[in-house]
N, C-alpha and C. Protein backbone atom coordinates (compact mmCIF):
# COMPACT_ATOMS: atom_id res chain seq x y z
N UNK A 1 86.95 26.50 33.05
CA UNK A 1 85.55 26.09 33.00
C UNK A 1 85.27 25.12 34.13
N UNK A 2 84.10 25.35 34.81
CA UNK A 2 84.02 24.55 36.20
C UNK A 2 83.21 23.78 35.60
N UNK A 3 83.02 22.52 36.17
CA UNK A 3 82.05 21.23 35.80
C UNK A 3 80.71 21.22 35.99
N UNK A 4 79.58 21.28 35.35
CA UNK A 4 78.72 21.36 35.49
C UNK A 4 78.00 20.35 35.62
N UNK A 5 76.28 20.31 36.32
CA UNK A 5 75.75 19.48 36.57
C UNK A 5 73.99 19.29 36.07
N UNK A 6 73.94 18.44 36.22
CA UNK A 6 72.16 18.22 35.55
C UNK A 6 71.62 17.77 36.45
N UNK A 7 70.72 18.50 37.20
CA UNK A 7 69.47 17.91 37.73
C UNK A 7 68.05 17.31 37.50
N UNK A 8 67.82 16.34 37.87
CA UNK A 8 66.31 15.86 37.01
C UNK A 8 65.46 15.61 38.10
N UNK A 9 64.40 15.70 37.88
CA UNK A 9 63.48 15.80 39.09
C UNK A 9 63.04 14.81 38.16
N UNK A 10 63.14 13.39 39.32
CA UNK A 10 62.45 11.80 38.72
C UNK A 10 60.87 11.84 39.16
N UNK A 11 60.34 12.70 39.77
CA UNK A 11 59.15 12.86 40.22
C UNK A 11 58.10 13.43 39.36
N UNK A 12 57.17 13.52 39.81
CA UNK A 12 56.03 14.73 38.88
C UNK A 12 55.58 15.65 39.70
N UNK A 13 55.88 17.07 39.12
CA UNK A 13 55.50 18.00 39.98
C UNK A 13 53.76 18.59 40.09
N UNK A 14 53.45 18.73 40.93
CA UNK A 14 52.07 19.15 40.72
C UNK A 14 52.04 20.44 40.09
N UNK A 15 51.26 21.10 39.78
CA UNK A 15 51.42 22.52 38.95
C UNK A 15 51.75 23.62 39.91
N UNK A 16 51.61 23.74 40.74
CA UNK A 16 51.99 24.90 41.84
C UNK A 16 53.51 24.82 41.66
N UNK A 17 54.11 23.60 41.81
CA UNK A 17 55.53 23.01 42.20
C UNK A 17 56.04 23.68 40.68
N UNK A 18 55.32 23.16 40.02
CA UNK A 18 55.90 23.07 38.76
C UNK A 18 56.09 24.45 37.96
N UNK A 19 55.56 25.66 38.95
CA UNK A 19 55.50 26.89 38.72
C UNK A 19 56.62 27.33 39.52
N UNK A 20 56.93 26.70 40.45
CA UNK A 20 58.20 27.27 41.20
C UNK A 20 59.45 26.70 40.68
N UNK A 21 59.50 25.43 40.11
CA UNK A 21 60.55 25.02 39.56
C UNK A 21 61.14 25.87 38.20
N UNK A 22 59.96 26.15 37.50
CA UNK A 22 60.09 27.19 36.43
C UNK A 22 61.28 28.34 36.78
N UNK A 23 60.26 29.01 37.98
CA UNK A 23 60.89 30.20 38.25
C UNK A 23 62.37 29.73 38.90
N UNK A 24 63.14 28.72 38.90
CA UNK A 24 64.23 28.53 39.50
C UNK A 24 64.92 28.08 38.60
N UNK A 25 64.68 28.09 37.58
CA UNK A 25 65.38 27.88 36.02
C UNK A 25 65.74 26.04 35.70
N UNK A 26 64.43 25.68 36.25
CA UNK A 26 63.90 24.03 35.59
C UNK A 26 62.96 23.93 34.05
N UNK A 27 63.42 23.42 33.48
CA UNK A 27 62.81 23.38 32.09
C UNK A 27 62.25 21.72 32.06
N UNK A 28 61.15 21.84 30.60
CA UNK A 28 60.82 20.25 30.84
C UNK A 28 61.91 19.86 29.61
N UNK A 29 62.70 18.98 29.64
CA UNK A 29 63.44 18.03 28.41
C UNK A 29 62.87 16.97 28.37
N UNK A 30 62.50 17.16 26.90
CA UNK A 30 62.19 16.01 26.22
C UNK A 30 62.68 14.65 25.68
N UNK A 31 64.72 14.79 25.90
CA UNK A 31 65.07 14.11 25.82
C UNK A 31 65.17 13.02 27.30
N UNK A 32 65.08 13.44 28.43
CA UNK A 32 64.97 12.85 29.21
C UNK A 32 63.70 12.96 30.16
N UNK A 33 62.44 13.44 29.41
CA UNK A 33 61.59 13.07 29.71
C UNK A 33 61.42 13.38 31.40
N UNK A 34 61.72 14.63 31.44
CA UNK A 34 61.72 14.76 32.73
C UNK A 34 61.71 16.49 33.01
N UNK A 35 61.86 17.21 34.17
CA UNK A 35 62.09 18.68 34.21
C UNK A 35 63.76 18.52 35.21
N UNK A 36 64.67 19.38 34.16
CA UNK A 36 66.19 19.63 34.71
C UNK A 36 66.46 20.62 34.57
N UNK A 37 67.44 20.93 35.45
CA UNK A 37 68.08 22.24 35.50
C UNK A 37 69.68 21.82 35.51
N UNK A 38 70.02 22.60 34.49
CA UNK A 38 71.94 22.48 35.03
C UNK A 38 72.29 23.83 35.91
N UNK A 39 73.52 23.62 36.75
CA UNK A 39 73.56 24.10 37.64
C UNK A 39 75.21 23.88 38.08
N UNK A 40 75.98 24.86 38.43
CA UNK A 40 77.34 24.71 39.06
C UNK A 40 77.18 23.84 40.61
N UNK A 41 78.29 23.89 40.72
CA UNK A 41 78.82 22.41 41.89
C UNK A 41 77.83 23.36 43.00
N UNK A 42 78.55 24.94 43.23
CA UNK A 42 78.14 25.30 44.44
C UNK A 42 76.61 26.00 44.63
N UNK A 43 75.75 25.76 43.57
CA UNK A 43 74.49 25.94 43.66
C UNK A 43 73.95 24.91 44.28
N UNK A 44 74.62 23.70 43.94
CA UNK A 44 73.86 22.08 44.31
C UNK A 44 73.15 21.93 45.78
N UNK A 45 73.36 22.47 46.72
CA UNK A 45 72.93 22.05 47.92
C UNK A 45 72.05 23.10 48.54
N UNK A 46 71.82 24.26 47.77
CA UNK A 46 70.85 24.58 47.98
C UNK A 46 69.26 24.40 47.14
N UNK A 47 69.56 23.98 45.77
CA UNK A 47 68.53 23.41 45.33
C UNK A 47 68.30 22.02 45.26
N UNK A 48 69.24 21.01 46.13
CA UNK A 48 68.73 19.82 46.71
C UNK A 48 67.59 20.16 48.16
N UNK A 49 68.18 20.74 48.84
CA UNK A 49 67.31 21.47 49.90
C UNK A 49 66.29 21.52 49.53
N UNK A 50 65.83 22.60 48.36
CA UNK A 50 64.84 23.41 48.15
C UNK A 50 63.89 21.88 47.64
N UNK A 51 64.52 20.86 46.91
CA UNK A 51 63.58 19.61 46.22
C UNK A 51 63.12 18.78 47.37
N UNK A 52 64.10 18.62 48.59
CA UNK A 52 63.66 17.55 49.53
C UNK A 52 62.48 18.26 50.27
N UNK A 53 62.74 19.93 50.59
CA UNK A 53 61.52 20.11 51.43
C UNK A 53 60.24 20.09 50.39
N UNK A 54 60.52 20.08 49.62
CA UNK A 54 59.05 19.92 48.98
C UNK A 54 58.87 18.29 48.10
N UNK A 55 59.53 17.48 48.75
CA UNK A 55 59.76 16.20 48.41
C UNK A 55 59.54 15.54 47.15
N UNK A 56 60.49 15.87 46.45
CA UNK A 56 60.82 15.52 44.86
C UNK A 56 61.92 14.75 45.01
N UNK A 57 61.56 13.65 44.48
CA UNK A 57 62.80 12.59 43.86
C UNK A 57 63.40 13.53 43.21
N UNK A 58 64.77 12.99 42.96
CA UNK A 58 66.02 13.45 42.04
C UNK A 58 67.00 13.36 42.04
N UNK A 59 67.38 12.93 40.26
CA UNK A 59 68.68 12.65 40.57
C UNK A 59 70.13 13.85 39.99
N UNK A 60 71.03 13.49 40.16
CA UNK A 60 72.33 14.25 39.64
C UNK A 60 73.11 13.85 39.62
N UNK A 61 73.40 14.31 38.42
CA UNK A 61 74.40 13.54 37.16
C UNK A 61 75.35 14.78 36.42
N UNK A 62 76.98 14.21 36.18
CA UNK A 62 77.62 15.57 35.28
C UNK A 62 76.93 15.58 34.21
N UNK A 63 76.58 17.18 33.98
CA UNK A 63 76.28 17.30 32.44
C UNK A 63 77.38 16.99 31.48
N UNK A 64 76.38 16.61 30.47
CA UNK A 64 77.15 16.47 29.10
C UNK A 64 77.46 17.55 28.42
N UNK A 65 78.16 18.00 27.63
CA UNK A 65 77.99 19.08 26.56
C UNK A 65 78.40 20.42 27.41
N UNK A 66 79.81 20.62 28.28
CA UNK A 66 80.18 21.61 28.87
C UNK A 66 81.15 22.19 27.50
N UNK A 67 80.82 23.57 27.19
CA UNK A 67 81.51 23.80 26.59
C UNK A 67 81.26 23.61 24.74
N UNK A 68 80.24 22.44 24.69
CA UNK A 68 80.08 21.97 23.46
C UNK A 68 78.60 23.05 22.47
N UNK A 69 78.57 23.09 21.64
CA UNK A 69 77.60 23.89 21.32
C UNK A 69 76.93 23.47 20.29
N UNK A 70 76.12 21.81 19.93
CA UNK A 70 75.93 20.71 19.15
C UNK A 70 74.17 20.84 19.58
N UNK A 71 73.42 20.38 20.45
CA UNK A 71 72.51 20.12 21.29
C UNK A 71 71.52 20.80 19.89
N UNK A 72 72.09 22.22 20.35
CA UNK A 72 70.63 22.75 19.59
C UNK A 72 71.03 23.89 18.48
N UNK A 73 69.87 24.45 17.71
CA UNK A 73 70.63 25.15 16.83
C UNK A 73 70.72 26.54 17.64
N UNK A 74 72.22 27.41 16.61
CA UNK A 74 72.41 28.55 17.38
C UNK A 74 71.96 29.60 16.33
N UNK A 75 71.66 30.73 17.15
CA UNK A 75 71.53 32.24 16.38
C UNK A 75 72.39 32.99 16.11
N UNK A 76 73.57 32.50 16.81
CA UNK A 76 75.31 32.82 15.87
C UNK A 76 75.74 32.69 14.54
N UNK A 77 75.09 31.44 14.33
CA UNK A 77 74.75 30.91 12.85
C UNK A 77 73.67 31.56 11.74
N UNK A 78 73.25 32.63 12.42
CA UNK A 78 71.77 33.07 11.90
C UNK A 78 72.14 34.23 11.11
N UNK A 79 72.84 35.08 12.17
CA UNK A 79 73.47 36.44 11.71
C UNK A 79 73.22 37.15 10.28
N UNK A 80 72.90 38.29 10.41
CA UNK A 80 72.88 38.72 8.89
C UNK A 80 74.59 39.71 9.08
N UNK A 81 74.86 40.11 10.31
CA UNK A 81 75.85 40.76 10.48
C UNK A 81 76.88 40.16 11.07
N UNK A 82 78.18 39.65 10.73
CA UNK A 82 78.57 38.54 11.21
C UNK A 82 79.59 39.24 12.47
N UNK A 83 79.74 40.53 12.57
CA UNK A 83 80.41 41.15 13.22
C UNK A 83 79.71 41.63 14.52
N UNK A 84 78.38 41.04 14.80
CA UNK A 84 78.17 41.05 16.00
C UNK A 84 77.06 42.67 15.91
N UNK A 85 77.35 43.28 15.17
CA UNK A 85 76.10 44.55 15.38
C UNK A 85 76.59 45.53 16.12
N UNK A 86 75.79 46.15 16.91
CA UNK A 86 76.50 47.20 17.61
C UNK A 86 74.69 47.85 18.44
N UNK A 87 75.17 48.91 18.88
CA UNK A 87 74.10 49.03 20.42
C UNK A 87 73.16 50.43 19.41
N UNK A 88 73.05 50.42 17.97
CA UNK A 88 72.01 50.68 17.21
C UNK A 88 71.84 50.08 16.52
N UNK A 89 72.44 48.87 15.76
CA UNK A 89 72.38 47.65 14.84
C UNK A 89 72.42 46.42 15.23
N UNK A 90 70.70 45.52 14.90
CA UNK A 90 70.45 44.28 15.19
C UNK A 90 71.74 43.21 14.37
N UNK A 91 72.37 42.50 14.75
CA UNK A 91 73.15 41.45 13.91
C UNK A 91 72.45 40.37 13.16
N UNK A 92 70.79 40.11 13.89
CA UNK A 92 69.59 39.05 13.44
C UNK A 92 69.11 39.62 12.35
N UNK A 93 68.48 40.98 12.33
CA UNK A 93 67.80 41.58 11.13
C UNK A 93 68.50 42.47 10.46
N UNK A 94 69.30 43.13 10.72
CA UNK A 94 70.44 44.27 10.04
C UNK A 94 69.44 45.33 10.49
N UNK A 95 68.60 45.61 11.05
CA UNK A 95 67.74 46.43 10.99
C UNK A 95 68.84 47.97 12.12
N UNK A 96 68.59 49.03 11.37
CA UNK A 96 69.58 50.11 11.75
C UNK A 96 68.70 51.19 12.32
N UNK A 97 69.54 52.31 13.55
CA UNK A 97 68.77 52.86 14.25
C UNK A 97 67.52 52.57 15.21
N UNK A 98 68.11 51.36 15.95
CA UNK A 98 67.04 50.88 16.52
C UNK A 98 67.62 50.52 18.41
N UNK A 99 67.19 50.59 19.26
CA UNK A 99 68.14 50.40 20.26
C UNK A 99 67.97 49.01 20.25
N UNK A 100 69.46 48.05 20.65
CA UNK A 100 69.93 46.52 20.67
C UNK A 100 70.54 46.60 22.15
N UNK A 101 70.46 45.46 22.54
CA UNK A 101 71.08 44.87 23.82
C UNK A 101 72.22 43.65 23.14
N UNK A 102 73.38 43.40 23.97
CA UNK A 102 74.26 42.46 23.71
C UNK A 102 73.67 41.29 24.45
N UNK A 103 73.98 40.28 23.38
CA UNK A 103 73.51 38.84 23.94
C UNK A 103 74.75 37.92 24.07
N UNK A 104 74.81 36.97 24.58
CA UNK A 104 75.98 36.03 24.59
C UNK A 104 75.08 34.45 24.24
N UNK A 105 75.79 33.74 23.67
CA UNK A 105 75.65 32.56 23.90
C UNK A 105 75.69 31.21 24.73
N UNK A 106 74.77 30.58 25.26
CA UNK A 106 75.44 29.66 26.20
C UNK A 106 75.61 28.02 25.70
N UNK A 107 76.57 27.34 25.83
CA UNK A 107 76.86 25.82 25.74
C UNK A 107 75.49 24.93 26.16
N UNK A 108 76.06 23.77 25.76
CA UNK A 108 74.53 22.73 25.55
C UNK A 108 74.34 22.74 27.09
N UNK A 109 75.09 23.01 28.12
CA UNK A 109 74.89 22.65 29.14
C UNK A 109 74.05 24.31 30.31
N UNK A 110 73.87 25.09 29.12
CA UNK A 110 73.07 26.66 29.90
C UNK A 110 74.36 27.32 30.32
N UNK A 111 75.63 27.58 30.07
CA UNK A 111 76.35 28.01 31.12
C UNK A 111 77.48 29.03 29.94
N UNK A 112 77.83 30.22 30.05
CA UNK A 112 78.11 30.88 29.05
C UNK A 112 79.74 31.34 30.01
N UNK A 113 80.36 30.59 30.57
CA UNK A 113 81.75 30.80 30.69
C UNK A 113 82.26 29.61 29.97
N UNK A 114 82.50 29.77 28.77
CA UNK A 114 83.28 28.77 28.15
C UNK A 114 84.11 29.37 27.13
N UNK A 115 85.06 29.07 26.34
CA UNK A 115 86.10 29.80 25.11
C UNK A 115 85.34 30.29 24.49
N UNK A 116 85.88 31.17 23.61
CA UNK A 116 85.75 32.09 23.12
C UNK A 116 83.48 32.26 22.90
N UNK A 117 82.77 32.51 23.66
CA UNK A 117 81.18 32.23 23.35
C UNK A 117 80.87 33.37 22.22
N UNK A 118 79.91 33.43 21.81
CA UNK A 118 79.44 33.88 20.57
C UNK A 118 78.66 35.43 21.30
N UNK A 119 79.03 36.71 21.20
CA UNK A 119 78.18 38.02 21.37
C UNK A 119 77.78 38.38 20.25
N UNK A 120 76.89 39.03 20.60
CA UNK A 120 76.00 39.90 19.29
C UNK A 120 74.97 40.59 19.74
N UNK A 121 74.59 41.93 19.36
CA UNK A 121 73.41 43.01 19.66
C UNK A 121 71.84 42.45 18.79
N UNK A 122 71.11 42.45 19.31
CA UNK A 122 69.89 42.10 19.04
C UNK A 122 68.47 43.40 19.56
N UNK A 123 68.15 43.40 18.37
CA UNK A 123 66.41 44.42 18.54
C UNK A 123 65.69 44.05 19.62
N UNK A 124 64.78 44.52 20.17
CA UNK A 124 63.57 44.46 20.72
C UNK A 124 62.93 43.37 19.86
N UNK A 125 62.59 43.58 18.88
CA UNK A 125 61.80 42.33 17.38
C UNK A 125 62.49 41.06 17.65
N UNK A 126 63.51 41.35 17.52
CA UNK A 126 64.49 39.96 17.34
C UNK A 126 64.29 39.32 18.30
N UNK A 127 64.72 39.50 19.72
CA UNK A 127 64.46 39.60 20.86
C UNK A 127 62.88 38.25 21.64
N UNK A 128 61.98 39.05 20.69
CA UNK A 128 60.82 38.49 20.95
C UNK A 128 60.37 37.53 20.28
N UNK A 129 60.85 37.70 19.18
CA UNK A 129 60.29 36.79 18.00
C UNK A 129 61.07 35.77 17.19
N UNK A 130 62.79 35.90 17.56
CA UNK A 130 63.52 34.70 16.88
C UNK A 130 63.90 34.17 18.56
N UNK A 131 64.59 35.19 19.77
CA UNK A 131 65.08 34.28 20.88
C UNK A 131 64.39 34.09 21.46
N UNK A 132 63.27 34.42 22.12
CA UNK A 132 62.50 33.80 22.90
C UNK A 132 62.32 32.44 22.99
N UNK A 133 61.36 32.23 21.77
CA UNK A 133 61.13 30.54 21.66
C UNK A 133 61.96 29.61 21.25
N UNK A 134 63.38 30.25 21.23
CA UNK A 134 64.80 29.70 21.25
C UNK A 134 65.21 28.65 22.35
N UNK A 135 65.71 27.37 21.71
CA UNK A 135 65.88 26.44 23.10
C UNK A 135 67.23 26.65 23.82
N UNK A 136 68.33 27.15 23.49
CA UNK A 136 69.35 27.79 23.52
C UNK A 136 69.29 28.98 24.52
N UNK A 137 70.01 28.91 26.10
CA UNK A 137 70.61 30.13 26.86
C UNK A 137 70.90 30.84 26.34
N UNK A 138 70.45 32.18 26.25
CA UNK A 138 71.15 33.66 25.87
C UNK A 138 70.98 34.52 26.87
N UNK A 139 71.75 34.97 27.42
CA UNK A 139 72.18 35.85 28.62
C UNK A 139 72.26 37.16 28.24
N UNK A 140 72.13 38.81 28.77
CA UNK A 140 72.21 39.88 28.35
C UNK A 140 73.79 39.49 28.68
N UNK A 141 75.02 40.48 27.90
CA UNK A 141 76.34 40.49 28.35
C UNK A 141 76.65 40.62 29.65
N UNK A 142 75.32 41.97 29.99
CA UNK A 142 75.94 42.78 31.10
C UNK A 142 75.64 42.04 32.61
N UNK A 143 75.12 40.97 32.46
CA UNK A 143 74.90 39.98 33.11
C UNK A 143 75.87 39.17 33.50
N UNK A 144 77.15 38.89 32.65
CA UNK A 144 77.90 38.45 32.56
C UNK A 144 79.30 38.78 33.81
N UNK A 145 79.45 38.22 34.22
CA UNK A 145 80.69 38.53 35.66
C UNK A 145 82.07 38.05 35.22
């Protein structure tokens, strides 16, 4: 597991900014009252780049919670199928004959190379309506390297 990092933009973004930070996988946290992104060592210097030319304070700091899975609640825990489902069976709703995608779980810190992470097949329904507004990283598998 490589060490991960938290970025916080100590600044305020104007809304244009704040639409591009989005799309670069910046969220607002409420615990620090700020918009961060975690991020591996060798991403760091190109999205310091990307903050100075558009001149945003910020700082960086190791994340906490590599590996840990405490932060927020999970949908591993939710399961009606504890065996993970399968690529016609949701594991969220049991719902059968339906096409599912594999999901993985990610650590408090967004980052889903850690021991053993949590997979499971999930609906279209499920999908939209329990992970979405989920505060918790979930990655398709096949995403996965």
């Amino acid at each position: 597991m490589a060490p991960r990092k938290t970025i916080k933009v100590t600044g305020w973004p104007d809304p244009l900014v704040q639409e591009r930070l989005e799309d670069m996988g910046f969220f607002f946290d409420a615990e620090f009252h700020a918009w961060i992104r975690f991020c591996d060592e060798h991403e760091l210097p190109t999205i310091r780049d990307w903050l100075k030319r558009h001149h945003l304070s910020h700082e960086v700091t190791p994340a906490k919670g590599r590996g840990e899975l405490k932060k927020h609640p999970k949908l591993s825990e939710q399961l009606v199928l504890k065996n993970g489902g399968g690529p016609n069976t949701c594991a969220l709703c049991g719902a059968k004959n339906v096409p599912c995608r594999q999901w993985i779980e990610g650590d408090d810190t967004d980052a889903i190379d850690y021991q053993r992470p949590a997979k499971f097949f999930l609906c279209g329904s499920c999908v939209q309506t329990r992970m979405q507004p989920h505060p918790r990283l979930y990655a398709p598998v096949e995403d996965q390297l």
